[in-house]
N, C-alpha and C. Protein backbone atom coordinates (compact mmCIF):
# COMPACT_ATOMS: atom_id res chain seq x y z
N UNK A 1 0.86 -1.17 0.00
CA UNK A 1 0.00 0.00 0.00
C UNK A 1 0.91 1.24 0.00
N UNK A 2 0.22 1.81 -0.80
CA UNK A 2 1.64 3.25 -0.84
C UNK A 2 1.17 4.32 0.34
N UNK A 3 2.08 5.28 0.28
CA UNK A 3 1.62 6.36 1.30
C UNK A 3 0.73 7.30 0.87
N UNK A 4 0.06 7.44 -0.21
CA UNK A 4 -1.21 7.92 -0.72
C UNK A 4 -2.16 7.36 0.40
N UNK A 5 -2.02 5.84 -0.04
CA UNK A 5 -3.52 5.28 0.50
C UNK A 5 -3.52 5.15 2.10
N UNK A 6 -2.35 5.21 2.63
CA UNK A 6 -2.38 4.95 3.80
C UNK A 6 -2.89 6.63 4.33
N UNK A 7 -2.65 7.61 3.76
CA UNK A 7 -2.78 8.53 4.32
C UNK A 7 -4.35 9.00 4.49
N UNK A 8 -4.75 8.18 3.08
CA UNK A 8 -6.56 8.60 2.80
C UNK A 8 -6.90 7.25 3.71
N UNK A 9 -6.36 6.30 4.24
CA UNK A 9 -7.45 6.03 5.48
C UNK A 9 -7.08 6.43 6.48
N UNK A 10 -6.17 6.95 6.88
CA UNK A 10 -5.97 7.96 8.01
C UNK A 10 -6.65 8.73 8.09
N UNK A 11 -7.20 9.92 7.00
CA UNK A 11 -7.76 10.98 7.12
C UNK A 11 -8.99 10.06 7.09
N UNK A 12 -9.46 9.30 6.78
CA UNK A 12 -11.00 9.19 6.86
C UNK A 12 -11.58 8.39 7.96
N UNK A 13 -10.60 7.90 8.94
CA UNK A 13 -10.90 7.83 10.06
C UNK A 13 -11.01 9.09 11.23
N UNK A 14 -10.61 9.99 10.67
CA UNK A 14 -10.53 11.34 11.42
C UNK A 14 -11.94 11.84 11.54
N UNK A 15 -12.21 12.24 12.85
CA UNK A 15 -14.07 13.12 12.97
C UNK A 15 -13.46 14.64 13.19
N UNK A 16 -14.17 15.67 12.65
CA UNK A 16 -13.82 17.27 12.93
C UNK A 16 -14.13 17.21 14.43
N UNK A 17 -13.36 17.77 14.68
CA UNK A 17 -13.30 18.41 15.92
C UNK A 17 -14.44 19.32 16.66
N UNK A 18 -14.92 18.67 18.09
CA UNK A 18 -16.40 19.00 17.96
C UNK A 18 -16.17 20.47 19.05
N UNK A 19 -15.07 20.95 18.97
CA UNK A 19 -14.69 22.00 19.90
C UNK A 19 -14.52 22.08 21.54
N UNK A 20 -14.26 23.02 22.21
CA UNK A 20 -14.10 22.54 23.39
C UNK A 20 -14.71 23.63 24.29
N UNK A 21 -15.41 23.65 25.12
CA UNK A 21 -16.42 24.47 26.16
C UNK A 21 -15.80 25.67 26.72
N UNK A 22 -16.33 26.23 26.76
CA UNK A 22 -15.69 27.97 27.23
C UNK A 22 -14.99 27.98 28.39
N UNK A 23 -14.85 29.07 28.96
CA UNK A 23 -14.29 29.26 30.23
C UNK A 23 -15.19 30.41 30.79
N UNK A 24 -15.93 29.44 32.13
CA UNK A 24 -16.88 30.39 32.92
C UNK A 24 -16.02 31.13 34.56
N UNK A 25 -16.46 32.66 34.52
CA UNK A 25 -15.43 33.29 35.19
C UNK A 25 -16.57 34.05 36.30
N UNK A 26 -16.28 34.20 37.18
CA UNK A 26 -17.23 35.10 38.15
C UNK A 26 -16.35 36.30 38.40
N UNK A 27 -17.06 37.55 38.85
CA UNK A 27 -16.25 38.16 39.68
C UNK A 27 -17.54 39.50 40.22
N UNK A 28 -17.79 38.78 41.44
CA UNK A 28 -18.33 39.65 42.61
C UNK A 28 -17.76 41.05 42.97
N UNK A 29 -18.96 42.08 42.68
CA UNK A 29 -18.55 43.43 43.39
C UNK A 29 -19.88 44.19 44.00
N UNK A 30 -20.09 44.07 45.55
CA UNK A 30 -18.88 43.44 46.21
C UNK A 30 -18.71 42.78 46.53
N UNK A 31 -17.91 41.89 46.74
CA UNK A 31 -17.51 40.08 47.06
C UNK A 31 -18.31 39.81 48.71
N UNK A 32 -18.62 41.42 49.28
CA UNK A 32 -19.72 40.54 50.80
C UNK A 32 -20.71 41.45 50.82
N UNK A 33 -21.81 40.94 51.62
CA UNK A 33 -22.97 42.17 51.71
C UNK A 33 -22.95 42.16 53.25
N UNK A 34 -23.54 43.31 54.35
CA UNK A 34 -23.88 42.65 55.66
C UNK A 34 -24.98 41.54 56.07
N UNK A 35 -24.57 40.85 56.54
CA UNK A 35 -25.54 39.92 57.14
C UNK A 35 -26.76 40.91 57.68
N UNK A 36 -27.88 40.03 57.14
CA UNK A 36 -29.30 40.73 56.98
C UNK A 36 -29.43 42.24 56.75
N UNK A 37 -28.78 42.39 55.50
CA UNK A 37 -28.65 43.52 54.34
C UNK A 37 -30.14 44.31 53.87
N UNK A 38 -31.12 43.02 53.55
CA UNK A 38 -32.63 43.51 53.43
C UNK A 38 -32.73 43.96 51.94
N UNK A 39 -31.57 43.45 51.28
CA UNK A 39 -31.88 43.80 49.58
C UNK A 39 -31.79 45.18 49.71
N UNK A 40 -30.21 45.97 50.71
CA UNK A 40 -30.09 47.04 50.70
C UNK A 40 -28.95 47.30 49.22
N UNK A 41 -27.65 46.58 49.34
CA UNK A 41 -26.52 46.58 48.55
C UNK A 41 -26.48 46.20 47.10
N UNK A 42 -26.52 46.47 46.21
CA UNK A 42 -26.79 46.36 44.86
C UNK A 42 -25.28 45.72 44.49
N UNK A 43 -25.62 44.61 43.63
CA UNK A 43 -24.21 43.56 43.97
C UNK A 43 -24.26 43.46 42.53
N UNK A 44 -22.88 43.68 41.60
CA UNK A 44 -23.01 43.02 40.11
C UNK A 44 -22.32 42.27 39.82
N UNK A 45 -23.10 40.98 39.71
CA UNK A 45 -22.52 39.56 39.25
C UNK A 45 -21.94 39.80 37.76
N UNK A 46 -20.31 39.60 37.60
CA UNK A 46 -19.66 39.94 36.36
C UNK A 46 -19.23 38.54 35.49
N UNK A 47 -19.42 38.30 34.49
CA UNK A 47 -19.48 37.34 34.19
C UNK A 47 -18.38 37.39 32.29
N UNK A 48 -18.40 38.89 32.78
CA UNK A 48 -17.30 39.25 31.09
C UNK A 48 -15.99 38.89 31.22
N UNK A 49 -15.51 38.05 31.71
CA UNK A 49 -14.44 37.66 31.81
C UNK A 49 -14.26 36.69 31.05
N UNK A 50 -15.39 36.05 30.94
CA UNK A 50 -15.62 34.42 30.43
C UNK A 50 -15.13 35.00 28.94
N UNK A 51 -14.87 33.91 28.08
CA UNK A 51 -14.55 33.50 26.96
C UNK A 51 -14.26 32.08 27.01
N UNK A 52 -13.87 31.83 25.52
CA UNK A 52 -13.82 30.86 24.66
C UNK A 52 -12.77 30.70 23.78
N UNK A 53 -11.12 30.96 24.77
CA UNK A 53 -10.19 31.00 23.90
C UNK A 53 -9.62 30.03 22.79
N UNK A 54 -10.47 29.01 23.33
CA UNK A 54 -9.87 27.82 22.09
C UNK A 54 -10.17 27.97 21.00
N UNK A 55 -11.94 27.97 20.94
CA UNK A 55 -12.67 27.67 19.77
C UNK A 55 -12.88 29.26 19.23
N UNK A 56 -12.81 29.85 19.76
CA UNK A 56 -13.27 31.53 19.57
C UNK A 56 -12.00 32.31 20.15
N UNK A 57 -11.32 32.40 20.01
CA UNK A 57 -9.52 33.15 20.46
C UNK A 57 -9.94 34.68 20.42
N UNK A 58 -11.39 35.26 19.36
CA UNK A 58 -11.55 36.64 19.03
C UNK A 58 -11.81 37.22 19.41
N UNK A 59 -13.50 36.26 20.36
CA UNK A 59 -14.52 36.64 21.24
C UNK A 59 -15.34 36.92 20.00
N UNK A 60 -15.44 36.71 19.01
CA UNK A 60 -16.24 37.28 17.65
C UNK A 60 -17.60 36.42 17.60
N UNK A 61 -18.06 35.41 18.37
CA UNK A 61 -19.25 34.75 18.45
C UNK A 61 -19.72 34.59 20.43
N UNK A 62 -20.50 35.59 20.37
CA UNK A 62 -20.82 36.05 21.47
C UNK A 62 -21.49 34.48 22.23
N UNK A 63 -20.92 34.73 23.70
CA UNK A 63 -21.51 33.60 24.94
C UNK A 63 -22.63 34.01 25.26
N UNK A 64 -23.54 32.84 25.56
CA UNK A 64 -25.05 33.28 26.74
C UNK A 64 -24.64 32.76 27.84
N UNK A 65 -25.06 33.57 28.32
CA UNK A 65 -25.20 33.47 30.61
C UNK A 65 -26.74 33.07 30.77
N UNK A 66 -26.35 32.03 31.92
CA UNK A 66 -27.34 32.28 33.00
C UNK A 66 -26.94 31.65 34.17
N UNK A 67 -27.45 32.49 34.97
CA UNK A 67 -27.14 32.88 36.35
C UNK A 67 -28.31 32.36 37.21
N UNK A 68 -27.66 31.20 38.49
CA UNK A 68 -28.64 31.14 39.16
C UNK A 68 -27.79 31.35 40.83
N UNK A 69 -29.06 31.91 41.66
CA UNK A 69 -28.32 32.63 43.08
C UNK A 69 -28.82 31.40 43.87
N UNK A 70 -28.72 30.57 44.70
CA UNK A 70 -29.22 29.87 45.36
C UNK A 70 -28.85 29.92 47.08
N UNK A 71 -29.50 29.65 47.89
CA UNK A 71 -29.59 30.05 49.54
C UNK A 71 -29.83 31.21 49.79
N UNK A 72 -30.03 32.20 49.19
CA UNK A 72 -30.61 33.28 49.93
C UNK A 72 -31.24 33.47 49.17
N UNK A 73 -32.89 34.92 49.14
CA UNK A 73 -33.71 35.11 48.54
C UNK A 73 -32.55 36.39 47.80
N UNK A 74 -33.54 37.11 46.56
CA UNK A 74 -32.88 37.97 45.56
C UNK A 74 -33.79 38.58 44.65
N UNK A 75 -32.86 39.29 43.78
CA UNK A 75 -34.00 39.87 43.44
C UNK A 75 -32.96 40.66 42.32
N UNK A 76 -33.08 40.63 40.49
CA UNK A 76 -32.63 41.09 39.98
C UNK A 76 -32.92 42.53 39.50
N UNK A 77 -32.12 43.43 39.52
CA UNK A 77 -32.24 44.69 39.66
C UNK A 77 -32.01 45.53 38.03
N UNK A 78 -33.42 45.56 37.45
CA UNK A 78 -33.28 46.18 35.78
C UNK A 78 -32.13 45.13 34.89
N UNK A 79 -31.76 44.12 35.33
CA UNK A 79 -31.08 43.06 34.21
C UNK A 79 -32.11 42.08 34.79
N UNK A 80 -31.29 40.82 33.77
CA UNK A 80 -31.68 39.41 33.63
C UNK A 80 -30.81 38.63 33.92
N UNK A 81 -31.30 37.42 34.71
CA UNK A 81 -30.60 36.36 34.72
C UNK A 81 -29.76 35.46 33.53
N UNK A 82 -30.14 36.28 32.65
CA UNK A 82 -29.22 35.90 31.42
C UNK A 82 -28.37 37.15 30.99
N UNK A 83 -28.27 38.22 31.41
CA UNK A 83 -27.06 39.34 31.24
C UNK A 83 -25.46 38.85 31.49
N UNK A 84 -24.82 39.48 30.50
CA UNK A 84 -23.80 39.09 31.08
C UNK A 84 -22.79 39.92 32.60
N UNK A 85 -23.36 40.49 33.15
CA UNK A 85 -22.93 41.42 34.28
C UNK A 85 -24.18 41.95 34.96
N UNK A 86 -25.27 40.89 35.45
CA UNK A 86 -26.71 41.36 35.60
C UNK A 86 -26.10 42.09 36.80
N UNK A 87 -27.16 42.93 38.10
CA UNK A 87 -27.06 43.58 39.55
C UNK A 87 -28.38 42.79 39.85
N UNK A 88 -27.79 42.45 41.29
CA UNK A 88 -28.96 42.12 41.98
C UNK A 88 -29.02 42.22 43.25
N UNK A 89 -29.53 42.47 44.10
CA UNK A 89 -29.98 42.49 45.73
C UNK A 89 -30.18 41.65 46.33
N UNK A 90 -29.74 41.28 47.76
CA UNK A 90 -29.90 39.75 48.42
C UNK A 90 -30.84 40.65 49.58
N UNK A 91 -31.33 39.02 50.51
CA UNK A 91 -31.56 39.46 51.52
C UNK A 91 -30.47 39.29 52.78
N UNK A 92 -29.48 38.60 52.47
CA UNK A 92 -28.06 38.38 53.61
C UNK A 92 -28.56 37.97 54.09
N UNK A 93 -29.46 36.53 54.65
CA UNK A 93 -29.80 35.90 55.75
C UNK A 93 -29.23 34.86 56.13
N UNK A 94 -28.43 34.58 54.59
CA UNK A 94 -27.03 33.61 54.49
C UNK A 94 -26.54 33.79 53.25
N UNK A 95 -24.65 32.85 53.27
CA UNK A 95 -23.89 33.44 52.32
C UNK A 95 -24.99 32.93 51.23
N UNK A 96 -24.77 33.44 50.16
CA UNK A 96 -25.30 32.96 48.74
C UNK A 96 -24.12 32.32 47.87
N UNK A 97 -24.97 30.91 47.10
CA UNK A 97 -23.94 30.31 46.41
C UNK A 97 -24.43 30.92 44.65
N UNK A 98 -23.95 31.56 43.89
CA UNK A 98 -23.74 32.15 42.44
C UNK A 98 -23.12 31.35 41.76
N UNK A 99 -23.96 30.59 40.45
CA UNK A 99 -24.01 29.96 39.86
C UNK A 99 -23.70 30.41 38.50
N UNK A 100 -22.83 30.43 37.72
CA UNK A 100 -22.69 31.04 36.40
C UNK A 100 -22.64 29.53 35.36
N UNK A 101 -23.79 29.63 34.38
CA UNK A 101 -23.37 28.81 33.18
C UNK A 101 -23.26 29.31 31.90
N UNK A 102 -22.27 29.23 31.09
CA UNK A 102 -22.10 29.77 30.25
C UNK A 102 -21.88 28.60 28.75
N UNK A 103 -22.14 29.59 27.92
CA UNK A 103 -22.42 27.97 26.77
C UNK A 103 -22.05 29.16 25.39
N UNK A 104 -21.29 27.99 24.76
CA UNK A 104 -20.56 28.88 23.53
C UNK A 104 -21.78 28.75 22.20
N UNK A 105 -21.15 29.26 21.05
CA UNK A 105 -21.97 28.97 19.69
C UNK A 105 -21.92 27.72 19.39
N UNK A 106 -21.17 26.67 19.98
CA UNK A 106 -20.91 25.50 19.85
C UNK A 106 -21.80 24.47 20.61
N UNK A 107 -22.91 25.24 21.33
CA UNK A 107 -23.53 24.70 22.11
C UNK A 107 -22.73 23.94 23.44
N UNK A 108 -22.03 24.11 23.67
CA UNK A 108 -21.15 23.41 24.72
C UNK A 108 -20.58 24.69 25.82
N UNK A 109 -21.10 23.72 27.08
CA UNK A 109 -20.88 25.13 28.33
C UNK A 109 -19.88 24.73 28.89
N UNK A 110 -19.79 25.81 30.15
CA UNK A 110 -18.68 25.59 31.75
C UNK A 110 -19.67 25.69 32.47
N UNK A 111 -19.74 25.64 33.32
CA UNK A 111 -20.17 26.31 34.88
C UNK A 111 -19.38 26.64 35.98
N UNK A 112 -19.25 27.30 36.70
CA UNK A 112 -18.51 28.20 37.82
C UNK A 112 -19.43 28.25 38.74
N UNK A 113 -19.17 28.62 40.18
CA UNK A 113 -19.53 29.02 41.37
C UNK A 113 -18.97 30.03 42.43
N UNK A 114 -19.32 30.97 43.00
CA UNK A 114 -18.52 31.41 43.86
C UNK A 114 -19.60 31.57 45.25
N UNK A 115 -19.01 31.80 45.92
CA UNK A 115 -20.04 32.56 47.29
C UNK A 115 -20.07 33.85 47.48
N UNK A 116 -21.30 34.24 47.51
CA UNK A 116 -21.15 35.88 48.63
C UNK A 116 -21.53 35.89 49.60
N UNK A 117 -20.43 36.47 50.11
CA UNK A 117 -19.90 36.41 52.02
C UNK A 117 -20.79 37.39 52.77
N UNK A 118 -20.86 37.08 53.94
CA UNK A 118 -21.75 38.14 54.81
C UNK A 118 -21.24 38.67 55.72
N UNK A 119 -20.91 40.27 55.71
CA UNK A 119 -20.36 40.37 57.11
C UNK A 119 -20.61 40.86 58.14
N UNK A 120 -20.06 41.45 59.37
CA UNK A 120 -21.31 41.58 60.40
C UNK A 120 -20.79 42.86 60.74
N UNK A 121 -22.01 43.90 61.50
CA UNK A 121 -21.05 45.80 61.34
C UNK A 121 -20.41 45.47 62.24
């Protein structure tokens, strides 16, 4: 078999490359509220950090967010849980765990987590 043919079943055992999932990034400001705050502190969950340097190196095919807050109550403030840098208000009755999933044009996500801390005056 010559190296023609060996090379065309090489390549035709090959599948394209189905890409590889973004990179989901948090960044809390401000990273604490006071404990039992009362949905005083307006907090913006930042989430533009994220990209997709593998498959997207440009950023030229934009990511969707969504954001979920879980353990404390909330309340999003003129954004959406799908913004990418929504604001939202807690009630501080405990830390909150922030949930970021992010999913490329490739259909393929990350997810991230961080906490916001509570502190006491």
């Amino acid at each position: 078999m010559g190296r023609l043919a060996i090379l065309t079943l090489l390549l035709a055992g090959c599948t394209p490359d189905d890409g590889r999932p973004p990179l989901a990034r948090i960044d809390l400001s401000p990273p604490a509220i006071l404990e039992n705050d009362g949905y005083q502190t307006a907090v913006t969950l930042d989430g533009t950090a994220s990209a997709d340097p593998l498959d997207d190196p440009d950023g030229a095919r934009p990511l969707t967010f969504a954001w979920q807050i879980l353990d404390d109550e909330h309340r999003f403030e003129g954004s959406r849980p799908t913004s990418p840098a929504p604001v939202v208000r807690m009630r501080g009755d405990r830390p909150a765990t922030i949930v970021l999933t992010v999913t490329d044009a490739d259909g393929l996500s990350a997810t991230t987590v961080a906490r916001m801390q509570l502190t006491v005056r």
